[in-house]
N, C-alpha and C. Protein backbone atom coordinates (compact mmCIF):
# COMPACT_ATOMS: atom_id res chain seq x y z
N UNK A 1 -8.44 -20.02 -32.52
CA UNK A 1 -8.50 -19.96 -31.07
C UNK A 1 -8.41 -18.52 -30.58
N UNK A 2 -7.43 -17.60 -31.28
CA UNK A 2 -7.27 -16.41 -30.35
C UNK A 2 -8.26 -15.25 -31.12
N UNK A 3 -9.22 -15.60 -31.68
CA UNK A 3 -10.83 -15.28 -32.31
C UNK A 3 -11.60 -15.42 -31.07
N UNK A 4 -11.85 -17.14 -30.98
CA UNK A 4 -12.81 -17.24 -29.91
C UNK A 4 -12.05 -16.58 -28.35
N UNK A 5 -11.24 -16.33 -27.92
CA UNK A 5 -11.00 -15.65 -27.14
C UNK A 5 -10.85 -14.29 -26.98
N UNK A 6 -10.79 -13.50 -28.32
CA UNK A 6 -11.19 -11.98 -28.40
C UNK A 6 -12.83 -11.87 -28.36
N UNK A 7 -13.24 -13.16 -28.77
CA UNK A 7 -14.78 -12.60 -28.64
C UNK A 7 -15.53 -12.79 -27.53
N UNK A 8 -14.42 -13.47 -26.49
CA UNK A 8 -14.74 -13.79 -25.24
C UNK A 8 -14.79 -12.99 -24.49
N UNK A 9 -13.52 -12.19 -24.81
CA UNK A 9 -13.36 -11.07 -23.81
C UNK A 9 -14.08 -9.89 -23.90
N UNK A 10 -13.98 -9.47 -25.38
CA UNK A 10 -15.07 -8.92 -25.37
C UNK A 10 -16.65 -8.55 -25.13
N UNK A 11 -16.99 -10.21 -25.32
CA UNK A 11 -18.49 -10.07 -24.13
C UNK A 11 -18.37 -10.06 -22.58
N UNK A 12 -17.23 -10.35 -22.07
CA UNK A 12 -16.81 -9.98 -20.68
C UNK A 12 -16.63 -8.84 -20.29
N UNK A 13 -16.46 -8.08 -21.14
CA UNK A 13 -15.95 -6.58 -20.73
C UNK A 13 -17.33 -5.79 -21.05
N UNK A 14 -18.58 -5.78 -22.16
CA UNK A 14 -19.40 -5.58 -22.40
C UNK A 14 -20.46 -5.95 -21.41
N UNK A 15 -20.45 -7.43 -20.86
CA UNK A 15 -21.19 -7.87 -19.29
C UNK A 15 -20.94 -6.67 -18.35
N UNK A 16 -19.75 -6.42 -18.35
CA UNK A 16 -19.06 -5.72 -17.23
C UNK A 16 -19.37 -4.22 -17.59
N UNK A 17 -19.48 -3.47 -18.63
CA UNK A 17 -19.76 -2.34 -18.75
C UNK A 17 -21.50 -2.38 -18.65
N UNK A 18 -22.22 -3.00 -18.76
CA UNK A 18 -23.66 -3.33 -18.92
C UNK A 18 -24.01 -3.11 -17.24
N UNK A 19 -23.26 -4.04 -15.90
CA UNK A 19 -23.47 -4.27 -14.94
C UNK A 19 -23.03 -2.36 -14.36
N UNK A 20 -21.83 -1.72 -14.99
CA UNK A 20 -21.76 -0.56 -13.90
C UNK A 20 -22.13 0.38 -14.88
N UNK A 21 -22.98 0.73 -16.16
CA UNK A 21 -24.15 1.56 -16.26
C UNK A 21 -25.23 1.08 -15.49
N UNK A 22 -25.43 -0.02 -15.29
CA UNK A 22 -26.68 -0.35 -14.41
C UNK A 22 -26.97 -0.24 -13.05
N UNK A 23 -26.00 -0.15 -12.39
CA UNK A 23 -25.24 0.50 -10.95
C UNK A 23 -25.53 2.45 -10.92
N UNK A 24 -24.75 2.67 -12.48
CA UNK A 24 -25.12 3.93 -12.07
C UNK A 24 -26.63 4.46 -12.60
N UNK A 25 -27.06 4.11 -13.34
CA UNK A 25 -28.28 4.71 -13.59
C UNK A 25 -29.17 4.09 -12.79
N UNK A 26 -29.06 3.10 -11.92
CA UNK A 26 -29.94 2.74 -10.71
C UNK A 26 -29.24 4.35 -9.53
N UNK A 27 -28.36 4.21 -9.27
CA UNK A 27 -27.80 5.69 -8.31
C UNK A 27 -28.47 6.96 -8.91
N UNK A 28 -28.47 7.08 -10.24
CA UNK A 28 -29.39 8.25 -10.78
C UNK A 28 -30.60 8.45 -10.48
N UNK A 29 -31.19 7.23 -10.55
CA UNK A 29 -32.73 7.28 -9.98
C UNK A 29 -32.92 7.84 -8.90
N UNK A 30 -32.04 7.12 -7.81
CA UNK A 30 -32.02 7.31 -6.22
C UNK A 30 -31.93 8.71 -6.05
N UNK A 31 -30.89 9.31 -6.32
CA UNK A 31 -30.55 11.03 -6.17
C UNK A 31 -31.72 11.45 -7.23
N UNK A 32 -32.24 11.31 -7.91
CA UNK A 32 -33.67 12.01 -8.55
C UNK A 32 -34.54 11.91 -7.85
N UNK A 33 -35.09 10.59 -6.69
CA UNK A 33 -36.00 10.80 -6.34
C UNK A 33 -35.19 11.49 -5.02
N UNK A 34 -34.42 11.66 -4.61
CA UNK A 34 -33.81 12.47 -3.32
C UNK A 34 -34.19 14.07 -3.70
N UNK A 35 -34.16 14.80 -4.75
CA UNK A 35 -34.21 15.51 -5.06
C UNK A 35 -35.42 15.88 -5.28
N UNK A 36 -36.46 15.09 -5.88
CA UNK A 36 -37.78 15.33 -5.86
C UNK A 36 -38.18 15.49 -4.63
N UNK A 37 -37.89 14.70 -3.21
CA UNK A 37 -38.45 14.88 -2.01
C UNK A 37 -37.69 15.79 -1.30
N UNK A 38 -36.73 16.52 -1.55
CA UNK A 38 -35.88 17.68 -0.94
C UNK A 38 -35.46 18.37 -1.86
N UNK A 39 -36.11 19.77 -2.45
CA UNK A 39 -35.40 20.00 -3.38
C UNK A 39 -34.10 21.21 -3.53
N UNK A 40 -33.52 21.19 -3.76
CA UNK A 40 -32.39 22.04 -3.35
C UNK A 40 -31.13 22.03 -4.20
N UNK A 41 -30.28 22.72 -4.03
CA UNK A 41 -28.93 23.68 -4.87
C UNK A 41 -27.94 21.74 -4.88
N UNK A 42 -28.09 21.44 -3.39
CA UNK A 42 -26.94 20.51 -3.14
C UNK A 42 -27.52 19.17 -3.93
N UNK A 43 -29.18 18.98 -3.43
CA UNK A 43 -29.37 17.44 -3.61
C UNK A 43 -29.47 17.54 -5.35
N UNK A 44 -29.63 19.05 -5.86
CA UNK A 44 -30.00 18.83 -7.54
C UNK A 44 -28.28 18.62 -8.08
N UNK A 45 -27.62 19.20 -7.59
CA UNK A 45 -26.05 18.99 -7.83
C UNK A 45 -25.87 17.08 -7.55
N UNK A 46 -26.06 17.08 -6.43
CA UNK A 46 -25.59 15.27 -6.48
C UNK A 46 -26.65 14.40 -7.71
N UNK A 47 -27.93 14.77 -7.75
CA UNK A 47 -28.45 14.55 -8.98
C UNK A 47 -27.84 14.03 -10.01
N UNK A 48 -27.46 15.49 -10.73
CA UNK A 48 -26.75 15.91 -12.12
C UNK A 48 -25.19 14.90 -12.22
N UNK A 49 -24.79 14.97 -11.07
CA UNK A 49 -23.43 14.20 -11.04
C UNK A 49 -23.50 13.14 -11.11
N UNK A 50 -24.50 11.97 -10.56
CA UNK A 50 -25.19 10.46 -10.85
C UNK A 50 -25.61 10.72 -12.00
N UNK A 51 -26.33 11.63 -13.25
CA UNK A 51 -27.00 10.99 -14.21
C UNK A 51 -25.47 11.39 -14.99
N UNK A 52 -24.77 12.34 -15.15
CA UNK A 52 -23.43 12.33 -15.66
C UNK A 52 -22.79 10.99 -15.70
N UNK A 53 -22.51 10.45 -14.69
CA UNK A 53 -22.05 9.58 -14.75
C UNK A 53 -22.58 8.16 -15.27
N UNK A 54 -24.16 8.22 -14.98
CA UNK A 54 -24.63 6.99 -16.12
C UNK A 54 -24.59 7.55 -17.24
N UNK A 55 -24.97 8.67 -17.60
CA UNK A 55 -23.83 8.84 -19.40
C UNK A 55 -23.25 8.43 -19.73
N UNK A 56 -21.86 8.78 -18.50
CA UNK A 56 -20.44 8.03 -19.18
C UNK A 56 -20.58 6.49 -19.15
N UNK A 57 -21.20 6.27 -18.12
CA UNK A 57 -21.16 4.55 -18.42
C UNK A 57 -21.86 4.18 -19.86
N UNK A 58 -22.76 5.05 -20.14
CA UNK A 58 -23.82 4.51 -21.21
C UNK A 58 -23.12 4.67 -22.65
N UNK A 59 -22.28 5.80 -22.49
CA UNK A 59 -21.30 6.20 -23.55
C UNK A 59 -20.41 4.75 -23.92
N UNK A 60 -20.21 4.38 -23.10
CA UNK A 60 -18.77 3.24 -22.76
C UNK A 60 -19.86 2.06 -23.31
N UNK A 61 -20.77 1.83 -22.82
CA UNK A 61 -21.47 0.87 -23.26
C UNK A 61 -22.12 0.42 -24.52
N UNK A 62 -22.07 1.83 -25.16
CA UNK A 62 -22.54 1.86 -26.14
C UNK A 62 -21.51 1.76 -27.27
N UNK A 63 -20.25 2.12 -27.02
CA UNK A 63 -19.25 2.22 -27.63
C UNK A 63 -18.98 0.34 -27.63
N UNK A 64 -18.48 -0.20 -26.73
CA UNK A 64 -18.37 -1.68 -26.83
C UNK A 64 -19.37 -2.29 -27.81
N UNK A 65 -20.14 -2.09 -27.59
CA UNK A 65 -21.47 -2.94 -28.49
C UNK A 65 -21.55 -2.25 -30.42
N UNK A 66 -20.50 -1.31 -30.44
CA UNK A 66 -20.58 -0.55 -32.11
C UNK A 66 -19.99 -1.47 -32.99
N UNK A 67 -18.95 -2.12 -32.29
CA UNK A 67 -18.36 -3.43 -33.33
C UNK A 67 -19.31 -4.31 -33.89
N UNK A 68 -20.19 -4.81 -33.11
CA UNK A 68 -21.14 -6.13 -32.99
C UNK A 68 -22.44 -5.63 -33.61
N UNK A 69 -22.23 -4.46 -34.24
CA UNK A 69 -23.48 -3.91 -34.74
C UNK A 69 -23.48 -3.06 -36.16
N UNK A 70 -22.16 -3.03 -36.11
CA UNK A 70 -21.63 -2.74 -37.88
C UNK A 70 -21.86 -3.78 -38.68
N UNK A 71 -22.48 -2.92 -39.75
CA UNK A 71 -22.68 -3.92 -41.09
C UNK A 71 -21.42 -3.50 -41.98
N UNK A 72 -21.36 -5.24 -42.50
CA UNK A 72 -19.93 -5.43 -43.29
C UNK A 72 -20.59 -5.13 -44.90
């Protein structure tokens, strides 16, 4: 039982890291194309700081999913 509920949670938390890289690398887009149509010091800074941050989400995301993808 407390198997099937680590592996529960674990795809819950993996849903959940999946949903806010996808939040932010949708916001990355947005400030890229903001930046393509204004281009400048400030809008390339808010840019860089949205795709940073879908990194870190993607980092996190990618990290959850390393268990489920190791060979025994």
């Amino acid at each position: 039982m407390a198997r099937a509920a680590a592996g529960y949670l674990r795809r819950v938390l993996s849903d959940e890291l999946f949903v806010l890289w996808s939040a932010a690398r949708a916001e990355a887009n947005m400030a890229y194309d903001a930046w393509c149509d204004d281009p400048g010091r400030m809008t390339y800074a808010v840019y860089r700081a949205a795709e940073d941050r879908s990194d870190a989400a993607e980092v996190a995301l990618s990290a959850s999913a390393s268990p489920a993808l190791a060979v025994a």
